[in-house]
C-alpha atoms as a PDB file:
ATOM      1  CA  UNK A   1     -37.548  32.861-128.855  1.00  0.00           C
ATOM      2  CA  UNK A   2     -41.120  33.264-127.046  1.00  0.00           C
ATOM      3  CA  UNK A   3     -43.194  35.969-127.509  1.00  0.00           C
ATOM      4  CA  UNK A   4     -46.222  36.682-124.615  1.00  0.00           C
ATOM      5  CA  UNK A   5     -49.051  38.744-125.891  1.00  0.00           C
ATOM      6  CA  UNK A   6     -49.365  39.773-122.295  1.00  0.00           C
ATOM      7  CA  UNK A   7     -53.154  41.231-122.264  1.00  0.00           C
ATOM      8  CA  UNK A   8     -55.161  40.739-118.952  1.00  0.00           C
ATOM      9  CA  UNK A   9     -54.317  37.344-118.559  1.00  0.00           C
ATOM     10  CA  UNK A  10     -50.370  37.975-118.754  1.00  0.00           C
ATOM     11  CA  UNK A  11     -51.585  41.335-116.326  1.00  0.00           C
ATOM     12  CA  UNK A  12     -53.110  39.226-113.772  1.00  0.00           C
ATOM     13  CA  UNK A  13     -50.516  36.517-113.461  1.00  0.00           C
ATOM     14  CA  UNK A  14     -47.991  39.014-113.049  1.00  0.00           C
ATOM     15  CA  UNK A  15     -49.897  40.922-110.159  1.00  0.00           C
ATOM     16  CA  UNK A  16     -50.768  37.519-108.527  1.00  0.00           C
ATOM     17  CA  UNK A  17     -46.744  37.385-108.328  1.00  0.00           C
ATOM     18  CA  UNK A  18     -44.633  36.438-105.082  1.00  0.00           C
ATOM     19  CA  UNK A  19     -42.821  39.684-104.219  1.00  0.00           C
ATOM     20  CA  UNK A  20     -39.429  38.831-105.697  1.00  0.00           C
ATOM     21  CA  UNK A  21     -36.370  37.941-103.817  1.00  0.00           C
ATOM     22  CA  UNK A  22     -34.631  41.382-103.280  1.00  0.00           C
ATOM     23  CA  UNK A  23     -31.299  41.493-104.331  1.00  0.00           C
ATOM     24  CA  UNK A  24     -29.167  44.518-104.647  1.00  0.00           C
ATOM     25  CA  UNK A  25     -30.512  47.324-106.481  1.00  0.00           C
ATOM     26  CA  UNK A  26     -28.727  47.918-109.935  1.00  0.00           C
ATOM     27  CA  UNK A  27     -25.785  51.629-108.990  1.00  0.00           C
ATOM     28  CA  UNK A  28     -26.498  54.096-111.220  1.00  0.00           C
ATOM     29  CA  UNK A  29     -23.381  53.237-112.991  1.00  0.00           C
ATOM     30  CA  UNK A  30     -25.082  49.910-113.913  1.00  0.00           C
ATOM     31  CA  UNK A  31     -28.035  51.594-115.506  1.00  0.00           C
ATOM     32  CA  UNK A  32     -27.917  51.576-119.688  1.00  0.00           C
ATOM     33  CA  UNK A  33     -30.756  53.881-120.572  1.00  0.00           C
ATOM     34  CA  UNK A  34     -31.559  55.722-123.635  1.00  0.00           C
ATOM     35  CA  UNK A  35     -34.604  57.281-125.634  1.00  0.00           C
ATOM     36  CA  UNK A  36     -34.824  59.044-128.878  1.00  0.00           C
ATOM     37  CA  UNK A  37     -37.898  60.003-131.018  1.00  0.00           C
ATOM     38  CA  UNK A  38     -38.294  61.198-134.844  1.00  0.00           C
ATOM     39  CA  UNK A  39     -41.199  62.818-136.395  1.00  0.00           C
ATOM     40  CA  UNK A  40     -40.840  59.518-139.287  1.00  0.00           C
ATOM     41  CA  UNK A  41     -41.156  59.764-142.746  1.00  0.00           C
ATOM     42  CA  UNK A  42     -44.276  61.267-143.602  1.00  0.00           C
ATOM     43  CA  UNK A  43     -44.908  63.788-141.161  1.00  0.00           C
ATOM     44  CA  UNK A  44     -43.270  67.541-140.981  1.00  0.00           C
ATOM     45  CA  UNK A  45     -44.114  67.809-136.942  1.00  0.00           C
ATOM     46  CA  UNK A  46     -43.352  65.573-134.048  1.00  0.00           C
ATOM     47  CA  UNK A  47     -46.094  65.229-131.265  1.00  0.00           C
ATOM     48  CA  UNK A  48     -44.459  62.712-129.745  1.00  0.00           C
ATOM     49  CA  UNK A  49     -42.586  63.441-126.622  1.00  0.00           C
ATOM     50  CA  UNK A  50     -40.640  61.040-123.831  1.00  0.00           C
ATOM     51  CA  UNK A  51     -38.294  61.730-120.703  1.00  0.00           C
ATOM     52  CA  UNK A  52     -35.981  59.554-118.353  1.00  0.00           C
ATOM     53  CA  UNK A  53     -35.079  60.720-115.260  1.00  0.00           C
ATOM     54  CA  UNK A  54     -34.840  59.273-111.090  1.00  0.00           C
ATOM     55  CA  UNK A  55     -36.455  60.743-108.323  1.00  0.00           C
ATOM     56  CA  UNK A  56     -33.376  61.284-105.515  1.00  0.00           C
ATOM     57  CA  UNK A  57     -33.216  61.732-101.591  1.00  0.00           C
ATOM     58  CA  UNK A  58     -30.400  63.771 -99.957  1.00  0.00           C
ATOM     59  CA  UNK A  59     -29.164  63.185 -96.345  1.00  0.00           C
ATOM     60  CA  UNK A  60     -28.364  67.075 -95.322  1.00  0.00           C
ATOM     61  CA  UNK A  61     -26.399  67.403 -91.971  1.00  0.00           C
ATOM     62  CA  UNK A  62     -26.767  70.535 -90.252  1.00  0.00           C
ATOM     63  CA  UNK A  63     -24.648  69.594 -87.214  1.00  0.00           C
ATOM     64  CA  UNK A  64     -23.122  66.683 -85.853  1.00  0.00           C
ATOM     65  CA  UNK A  65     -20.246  65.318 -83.118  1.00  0.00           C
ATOM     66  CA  UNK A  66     -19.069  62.451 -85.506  1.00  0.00           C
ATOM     67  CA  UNK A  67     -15.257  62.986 -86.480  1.00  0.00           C
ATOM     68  CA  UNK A  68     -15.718  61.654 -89.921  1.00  0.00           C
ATOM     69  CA  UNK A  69     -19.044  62.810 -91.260  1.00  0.00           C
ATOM     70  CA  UNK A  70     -17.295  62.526 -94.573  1.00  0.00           C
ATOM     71  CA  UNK A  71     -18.244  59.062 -94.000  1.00  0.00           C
ATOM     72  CA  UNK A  72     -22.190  60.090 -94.264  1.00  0.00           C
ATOM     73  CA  UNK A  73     -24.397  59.194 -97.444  1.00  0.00           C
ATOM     74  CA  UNK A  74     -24.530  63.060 -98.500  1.00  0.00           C
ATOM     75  CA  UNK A  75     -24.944  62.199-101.980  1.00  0.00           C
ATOM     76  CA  UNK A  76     -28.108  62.080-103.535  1.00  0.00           C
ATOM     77  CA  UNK A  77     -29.638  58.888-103.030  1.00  0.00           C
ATOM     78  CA  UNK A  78     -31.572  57.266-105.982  1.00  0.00           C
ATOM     79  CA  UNK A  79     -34.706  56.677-104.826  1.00  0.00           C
ATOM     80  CA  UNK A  80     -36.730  55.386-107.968  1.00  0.00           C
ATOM     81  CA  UNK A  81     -36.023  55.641-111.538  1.00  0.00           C
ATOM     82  CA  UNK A  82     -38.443  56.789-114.358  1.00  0.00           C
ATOM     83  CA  UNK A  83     -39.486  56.280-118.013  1.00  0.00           C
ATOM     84  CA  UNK A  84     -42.520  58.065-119.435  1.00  0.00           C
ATOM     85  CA  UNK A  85     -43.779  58.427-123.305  1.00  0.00           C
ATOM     86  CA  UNK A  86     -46.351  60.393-124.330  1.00  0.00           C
ATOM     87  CA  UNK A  87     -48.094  60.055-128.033  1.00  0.00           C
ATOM     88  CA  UNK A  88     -49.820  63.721-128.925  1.00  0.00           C
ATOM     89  CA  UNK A  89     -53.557  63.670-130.753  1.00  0.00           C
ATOM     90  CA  UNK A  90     -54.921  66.724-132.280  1.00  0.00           C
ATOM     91  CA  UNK A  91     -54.788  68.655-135.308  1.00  0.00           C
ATOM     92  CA  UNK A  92     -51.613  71.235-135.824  1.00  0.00           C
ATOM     93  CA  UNK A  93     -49.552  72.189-132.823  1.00  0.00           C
ATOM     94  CA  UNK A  94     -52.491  70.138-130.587  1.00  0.00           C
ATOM     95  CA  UNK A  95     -50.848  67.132-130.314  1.00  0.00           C
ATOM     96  CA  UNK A  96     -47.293  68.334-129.416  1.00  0.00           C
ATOM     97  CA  UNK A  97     -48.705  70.401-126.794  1.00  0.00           C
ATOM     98  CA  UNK A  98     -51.107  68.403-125.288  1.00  0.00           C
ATOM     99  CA  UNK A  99     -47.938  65.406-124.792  1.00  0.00           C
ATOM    100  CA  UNK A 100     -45.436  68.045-123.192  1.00  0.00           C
ATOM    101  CA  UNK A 101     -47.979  69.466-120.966  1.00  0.00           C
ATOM    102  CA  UNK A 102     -48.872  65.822-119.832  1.00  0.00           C
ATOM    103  CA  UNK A 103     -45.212  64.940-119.429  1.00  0.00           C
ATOM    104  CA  UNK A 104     -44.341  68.404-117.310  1.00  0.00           C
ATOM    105  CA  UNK A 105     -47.413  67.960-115.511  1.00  0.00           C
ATOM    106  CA  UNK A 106     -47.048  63.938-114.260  1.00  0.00           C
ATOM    107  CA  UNK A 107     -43.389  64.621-113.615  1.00  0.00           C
ATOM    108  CA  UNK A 108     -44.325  67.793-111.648  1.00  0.00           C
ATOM    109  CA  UNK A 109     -46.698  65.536-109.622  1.00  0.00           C
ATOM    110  CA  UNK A 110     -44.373  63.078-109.250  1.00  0.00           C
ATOM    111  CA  UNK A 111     -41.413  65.271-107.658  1.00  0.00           C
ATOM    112  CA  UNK A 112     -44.094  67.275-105.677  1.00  0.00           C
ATOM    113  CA  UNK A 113     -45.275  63.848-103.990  1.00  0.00           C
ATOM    114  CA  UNK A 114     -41.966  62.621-103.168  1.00  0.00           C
ATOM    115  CA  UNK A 115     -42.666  62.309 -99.709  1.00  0.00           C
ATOM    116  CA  UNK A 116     -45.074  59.413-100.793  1.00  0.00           C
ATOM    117  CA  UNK A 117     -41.622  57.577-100.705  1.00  0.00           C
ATOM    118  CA  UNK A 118     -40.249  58.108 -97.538  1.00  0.00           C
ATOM    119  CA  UNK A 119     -43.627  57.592 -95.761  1.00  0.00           C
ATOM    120  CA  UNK A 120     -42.857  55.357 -93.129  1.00  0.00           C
ATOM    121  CA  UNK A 121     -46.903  54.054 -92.898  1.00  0.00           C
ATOM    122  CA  UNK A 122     -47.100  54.265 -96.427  1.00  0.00           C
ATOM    123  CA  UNK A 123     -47.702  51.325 -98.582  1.00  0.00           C
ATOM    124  CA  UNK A 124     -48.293  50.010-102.421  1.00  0.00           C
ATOM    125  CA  UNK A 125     -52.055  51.463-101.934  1.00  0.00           C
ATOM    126  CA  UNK A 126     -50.498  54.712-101.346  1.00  0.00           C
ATOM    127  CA  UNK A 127     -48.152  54.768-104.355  1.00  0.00           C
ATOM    128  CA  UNK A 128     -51.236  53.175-106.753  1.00  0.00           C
ATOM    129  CA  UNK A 129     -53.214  56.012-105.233  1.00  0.00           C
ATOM    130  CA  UNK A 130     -50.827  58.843-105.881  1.00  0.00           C
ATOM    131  CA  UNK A 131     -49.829  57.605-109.339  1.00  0.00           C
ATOM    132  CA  UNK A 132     -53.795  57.589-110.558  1.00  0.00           C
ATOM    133  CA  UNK A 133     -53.926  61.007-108.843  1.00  0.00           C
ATOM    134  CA  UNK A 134     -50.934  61.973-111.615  1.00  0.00           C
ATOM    135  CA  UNK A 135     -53.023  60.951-114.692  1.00  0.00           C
ATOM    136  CA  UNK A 136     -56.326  62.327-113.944  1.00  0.00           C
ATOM    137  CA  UNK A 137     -54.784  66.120-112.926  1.00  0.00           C
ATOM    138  CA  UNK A 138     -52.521  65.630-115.372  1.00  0.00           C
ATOM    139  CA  UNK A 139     -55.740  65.189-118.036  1.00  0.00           C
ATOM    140  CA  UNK A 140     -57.996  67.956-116.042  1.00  0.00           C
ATOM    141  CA  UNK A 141     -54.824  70.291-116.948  1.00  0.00           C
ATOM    142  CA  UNK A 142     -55.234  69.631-120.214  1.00  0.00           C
ATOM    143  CA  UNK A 143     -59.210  69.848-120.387  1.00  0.00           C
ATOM    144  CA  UNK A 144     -59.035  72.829-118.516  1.00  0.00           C
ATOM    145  CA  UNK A 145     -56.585  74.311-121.041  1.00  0.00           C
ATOM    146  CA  UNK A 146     -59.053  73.192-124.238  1.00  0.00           C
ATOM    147  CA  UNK A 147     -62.209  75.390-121.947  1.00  0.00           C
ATOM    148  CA  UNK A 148     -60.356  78.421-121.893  1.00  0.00           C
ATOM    149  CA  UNK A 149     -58.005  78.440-125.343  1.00  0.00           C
ATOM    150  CA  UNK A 150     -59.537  77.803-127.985  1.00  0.00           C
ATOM    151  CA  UNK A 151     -56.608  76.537-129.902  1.00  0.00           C
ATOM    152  CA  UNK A 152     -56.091  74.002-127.317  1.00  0.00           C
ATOM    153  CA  UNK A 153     -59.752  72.354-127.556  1.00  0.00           C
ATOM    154  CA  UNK A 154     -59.675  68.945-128.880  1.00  0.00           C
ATOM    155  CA  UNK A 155     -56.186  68.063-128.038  1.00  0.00           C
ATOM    156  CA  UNK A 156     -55.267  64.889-125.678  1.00  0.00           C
ATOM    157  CA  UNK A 157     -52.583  62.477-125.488  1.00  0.00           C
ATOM    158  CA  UNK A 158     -51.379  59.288-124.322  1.00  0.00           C
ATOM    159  CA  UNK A 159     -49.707  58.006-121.129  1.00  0.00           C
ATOM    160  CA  UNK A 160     -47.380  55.512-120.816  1.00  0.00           C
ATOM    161  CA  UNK A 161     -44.832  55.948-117.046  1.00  0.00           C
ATOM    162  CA  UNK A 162     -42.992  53.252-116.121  1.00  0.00           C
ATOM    163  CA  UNK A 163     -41.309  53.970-112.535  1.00  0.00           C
ATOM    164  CA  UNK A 164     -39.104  51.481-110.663  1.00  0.00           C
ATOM    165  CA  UNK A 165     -38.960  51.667-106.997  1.00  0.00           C
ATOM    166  CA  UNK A 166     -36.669  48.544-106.203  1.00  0.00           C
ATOM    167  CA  UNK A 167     -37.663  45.334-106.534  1.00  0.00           C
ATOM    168  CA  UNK A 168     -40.700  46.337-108.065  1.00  0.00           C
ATOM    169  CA  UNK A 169     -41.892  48.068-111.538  1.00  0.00           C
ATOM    170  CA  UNK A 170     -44.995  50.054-111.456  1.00  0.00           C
ATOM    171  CA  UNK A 171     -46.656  51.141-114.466  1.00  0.00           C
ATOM    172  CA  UNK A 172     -49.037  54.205-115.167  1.00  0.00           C
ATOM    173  CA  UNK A 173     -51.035  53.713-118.905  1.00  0.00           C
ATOM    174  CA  UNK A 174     -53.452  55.702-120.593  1.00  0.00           C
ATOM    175  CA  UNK A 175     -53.753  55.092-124.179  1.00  0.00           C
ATOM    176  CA  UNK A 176     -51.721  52.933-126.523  1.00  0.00           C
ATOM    177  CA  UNK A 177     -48.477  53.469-126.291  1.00  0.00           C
ATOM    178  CA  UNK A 178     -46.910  50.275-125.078  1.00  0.00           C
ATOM    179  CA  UNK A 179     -44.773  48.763-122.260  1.00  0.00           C
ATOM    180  CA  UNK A 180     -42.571  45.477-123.656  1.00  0.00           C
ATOM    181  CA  UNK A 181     -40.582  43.423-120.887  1.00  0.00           C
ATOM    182  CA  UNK A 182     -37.971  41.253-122.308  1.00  0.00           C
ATOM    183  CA  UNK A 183     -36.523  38.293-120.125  1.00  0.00           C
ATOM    184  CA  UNK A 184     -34.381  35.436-120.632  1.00  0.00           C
ATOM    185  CA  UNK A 185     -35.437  35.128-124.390  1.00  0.00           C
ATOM    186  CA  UNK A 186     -39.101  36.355-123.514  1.00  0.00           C
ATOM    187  CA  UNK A 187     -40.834  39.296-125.085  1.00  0.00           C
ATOM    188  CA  UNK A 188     -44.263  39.997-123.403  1.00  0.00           C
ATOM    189  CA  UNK A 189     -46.421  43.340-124.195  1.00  0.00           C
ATOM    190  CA  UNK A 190     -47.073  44.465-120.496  1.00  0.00           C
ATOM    191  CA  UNK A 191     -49.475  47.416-121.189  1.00  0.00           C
ATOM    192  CA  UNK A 192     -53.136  46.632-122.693  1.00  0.00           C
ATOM    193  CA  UNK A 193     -53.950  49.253-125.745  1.00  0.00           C
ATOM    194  CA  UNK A 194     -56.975  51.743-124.646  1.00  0.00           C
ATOM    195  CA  UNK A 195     -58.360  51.283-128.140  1.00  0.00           C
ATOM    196  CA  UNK A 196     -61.936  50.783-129.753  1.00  0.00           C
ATOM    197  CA  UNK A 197     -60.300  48.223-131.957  1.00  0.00           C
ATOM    198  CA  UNK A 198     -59.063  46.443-128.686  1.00  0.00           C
ATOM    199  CA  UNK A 199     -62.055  46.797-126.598  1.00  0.00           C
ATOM    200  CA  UNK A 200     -64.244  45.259-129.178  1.00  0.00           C
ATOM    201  CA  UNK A 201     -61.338  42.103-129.315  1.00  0.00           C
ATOM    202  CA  UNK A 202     -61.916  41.991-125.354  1.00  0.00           C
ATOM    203  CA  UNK A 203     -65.644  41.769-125.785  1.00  0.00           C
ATOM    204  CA  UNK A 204     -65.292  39.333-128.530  1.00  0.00           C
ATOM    205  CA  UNK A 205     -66.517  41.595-131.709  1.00  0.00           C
ATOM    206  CA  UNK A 206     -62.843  41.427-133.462  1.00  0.00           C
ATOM    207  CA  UNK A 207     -60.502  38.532-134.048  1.00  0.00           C
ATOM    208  CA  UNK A 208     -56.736  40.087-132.640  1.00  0.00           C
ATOM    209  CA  UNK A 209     -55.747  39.573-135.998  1.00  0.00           C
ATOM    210  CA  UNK A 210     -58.117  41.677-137.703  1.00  0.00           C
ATOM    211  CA  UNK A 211     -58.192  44.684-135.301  1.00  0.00           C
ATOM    212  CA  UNK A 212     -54.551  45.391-136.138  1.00  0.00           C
ATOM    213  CA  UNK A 213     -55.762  46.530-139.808  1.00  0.00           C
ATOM    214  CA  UNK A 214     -58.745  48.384-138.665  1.00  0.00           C
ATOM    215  CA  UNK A 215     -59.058  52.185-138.625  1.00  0.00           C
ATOM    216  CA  UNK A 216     -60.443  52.032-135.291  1.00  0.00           C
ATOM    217  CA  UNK A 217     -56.892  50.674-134.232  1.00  0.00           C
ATOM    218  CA  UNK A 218     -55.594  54.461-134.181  1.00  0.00           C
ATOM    219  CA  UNK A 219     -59.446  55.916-131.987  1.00  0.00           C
ATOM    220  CA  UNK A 220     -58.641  55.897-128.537  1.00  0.00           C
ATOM    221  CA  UNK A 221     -60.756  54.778-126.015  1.00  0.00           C
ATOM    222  CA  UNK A 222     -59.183  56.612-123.211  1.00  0.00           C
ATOM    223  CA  UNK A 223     -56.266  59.288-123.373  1.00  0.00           C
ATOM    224  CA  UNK A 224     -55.351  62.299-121.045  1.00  0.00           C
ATOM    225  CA  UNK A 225     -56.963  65.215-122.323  1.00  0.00           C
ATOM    226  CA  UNK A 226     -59.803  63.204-123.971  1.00  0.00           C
ATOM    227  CA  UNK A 227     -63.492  62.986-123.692  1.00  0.00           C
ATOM    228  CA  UNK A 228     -62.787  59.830-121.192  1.00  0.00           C
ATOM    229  CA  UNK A 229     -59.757  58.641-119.195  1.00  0.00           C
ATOM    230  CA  UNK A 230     -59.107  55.512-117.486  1.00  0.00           C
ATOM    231  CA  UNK A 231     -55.714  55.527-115.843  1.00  0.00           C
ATOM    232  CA  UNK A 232     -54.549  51.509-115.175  1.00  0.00           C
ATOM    233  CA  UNK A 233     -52.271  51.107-112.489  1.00  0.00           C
ATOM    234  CA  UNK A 234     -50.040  47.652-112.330  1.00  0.00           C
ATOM    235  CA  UNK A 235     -47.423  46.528-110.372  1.00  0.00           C
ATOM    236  CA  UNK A 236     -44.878  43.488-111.040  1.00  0.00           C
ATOM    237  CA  UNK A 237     -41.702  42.412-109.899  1.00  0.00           C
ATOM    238  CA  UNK A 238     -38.328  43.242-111.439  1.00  0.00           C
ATOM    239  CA  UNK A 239     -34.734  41.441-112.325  1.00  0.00           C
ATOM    240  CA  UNK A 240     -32.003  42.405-113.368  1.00  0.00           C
ATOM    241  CA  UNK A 241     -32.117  39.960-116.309  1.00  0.00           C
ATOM    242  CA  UNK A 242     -35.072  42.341-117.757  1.00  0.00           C
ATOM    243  CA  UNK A 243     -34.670  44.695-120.411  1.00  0.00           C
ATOM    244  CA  UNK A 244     -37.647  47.599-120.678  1.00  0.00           C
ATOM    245  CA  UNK A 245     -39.230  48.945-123.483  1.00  0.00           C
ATOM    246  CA  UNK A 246     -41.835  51.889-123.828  1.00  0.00           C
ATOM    247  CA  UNK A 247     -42.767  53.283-127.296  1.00  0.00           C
ATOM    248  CA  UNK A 248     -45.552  54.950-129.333  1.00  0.00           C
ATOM    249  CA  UNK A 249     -47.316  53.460-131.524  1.00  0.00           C
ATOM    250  CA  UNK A 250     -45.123  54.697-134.525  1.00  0.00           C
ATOM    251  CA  UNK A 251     -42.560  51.717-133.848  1.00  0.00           C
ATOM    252  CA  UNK A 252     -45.691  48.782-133.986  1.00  0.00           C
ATOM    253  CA  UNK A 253     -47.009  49.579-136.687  1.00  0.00           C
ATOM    254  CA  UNK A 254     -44.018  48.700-138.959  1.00  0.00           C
ATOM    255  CA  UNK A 255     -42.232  46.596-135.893  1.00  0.00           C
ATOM    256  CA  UNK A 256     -43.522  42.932-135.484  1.00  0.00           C
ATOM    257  CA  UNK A 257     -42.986  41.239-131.629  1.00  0.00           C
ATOM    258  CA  UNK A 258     -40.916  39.064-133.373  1.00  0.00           C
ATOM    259  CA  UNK A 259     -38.434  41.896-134.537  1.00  0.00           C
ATOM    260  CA  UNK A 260     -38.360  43.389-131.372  1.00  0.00           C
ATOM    261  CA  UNK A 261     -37.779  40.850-129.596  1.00  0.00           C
ATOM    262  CA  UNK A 262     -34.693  39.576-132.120  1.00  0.00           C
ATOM    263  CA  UNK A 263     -33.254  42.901-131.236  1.00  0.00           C
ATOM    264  CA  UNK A 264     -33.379  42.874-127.659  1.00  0.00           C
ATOM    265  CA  UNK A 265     -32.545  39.454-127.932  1.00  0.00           C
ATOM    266  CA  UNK A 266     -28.893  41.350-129.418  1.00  0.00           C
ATOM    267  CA  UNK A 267     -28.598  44.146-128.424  1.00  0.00           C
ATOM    268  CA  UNK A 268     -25.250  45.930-127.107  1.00  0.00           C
ATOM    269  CA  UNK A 269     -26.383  48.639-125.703  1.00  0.00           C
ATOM    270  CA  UNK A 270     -29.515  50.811-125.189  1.00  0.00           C
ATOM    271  CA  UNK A 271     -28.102  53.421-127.422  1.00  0.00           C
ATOM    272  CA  UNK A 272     -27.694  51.032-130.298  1.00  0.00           C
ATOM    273  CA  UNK A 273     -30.635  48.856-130.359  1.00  0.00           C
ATOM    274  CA  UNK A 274     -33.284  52.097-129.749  1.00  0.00           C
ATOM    275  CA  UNK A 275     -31.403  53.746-133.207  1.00  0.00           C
ATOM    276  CA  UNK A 276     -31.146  50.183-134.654  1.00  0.00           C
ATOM    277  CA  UNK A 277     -35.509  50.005-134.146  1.00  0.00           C
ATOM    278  CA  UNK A 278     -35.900  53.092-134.781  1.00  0.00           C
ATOM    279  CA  UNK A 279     -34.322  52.240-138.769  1.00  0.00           C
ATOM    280  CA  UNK A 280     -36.425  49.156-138.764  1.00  0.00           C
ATOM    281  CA  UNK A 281     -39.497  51.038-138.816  1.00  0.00           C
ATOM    282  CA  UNK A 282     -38.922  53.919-141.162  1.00  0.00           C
ATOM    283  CA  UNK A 283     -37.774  51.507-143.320  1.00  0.00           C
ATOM    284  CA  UNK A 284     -40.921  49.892-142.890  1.00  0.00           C
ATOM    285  CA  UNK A 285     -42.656  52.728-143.710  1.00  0.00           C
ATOM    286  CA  UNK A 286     -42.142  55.560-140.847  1.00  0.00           C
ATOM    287  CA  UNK A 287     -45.929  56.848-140.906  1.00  0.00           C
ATOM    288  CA  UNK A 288     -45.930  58.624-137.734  1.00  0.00           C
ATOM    289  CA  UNK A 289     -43.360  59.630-135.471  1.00  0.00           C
ATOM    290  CA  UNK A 290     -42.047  57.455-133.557  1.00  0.00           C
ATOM    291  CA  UNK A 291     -40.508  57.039-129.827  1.00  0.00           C
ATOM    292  CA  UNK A 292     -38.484  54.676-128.035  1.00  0.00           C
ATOM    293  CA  UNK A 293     -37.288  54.079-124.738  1.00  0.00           C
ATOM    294  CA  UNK A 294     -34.951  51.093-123.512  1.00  0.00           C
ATOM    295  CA  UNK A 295     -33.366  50.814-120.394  1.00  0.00           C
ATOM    296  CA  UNK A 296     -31.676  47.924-118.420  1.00  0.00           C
ATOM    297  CA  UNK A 297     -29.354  46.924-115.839  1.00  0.00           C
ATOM    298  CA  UNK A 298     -25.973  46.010-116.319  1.00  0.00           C
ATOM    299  CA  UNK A 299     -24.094  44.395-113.548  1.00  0.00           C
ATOM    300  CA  UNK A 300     -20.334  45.697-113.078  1.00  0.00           C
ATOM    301  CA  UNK A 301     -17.584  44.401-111.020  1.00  0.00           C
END
């Protein structure tokens, strides 16, 4: 079993990718999704929040000469599907606030913009372009909300959206919490952590090893709602042998790579292995809440 610290090197080789052979998209039948979060051991409130959900088109037929328009696509088409987790910062009701309002506000953006989708000149510049465009109003919401209430000042959050659009993954992070791909035995960490503890391992300040233990591990060095914000947009190509993962931090900090990946690695369902993580780290400890999203394709006769 390999594990991939992905970082910018796993980042780039993935965007330097050869668009992937398209095959047929998974039915929505053959999708085995599931998220759950818990405020841990420690901690009375949950600022953690997550959602799953698919943005759909629908053919409406307002008159016609075919016999059999029965034979139309009049359901609602799926045209992408979504995963988004959002880790909540701030003192009292701050944090749990400050990650619903994010969440409400990128998936409000998201439906709004639909039409990005069925663009017929549009192209992967447009999507980057409209997904950035979801973080930063999604964080002026929330700085916006901090100038005029005071009870709201201070509070941010991170970002983590994961959106497929068939045969390609694109992925929206600001913050820490994490994106994991698992493939054919493979666990790689997709997302890079917006942290001072990982900024100083880019510039060469902190060994990996160390910045894991260090207190400035849990200071962001970008979030929505924050003093700064630095929304990363990446795209890479998708399978159906991959299995997704987005979490907060509450899962990594008692979770090795190794134990994730030895669940996924088993794993019967989405259901089961996101409740069978979700014991591993209380039992480790459950410090901070803690959220978890899998989702994968299943292929049915």
């Amino acid at each position: 079993m390999e594990i991939l610290h992905c970082e910018e090197l796993m980042q780039n080789q993935l965007a330097e990718s050869e668009p992937p052979t398209i095959s047929r998209r998974p039915r929505d039948d053959e999708i085995d999704v599931y998220g759950l979060t818990h405020p841990g051991k420690l901690r009375t409130e949950n600022q953690d929040h997550f959602l799953v959900g698919s943005l759909r088109g629908r053919l409406n037929v307002r008159l016609s000469s075919l016999p059999d328009d029965h034979r139309l696509p009049l359901e609602e088409e799926r045209i992408a599907s979504f995963m988004m987790v959002a880790d909540g910062v701030g003192g009292g009701q701050k944090g749990e606030a400050a990650s619903r309002l994010a969440l409400e506000e990128v998936a409000q953006y998201i439906a709004d913009s639909a039409r990005c989708y069925f663009r017929a000149d549009g192209g992967e510049g447009d999507f980057v372009q409209a997904l950035e465009e979801a973080a930063k109003r999604s964080h002026q919401a929330l700085r916006e909300r901090g100038e005029v209430d005071a009870d709201s000042a201070g509070m941010a959050t991170t970002l983590t959206l994961w959106i497929g659009v068939w045969p390609w993954i694109y992925l929206l992070q600001v913050g820490d919490s994490r994106y994991y791909c698992y493939s054919n035995g493979v666990l790689s960490q997709i997302s890079h952590d917006q942290t001072v503890a990982q900024a100083l391992v880019d510039q060469g300040l902190l060994t990996k090893s160390l910045s894991e233990h260090s207190p400035l591990a849990n200071v962001l060095a970008s979030s929505i709602g924050g003093p700064q914000t630095a929304p990363v947009v990446s795209r890479i190509p998708s399978s159906w042998e991959n299995v997704h993962l987005l979490c907060s931090d509450g899962l990594t900090k008692h979770i090795s790579d190794k134990r994730i990946a030895e669940r996924l690695g088993t794993m019967r369902s989405a259901r089961q292995v996101c409740e069978d993580l979700l014991q591993d780290a209380l039992d480790g400890g459950g410090t901070d809440n803690i959220t978890i999203i899998v989702g994968r394709a299943v292929p049915r006769e």
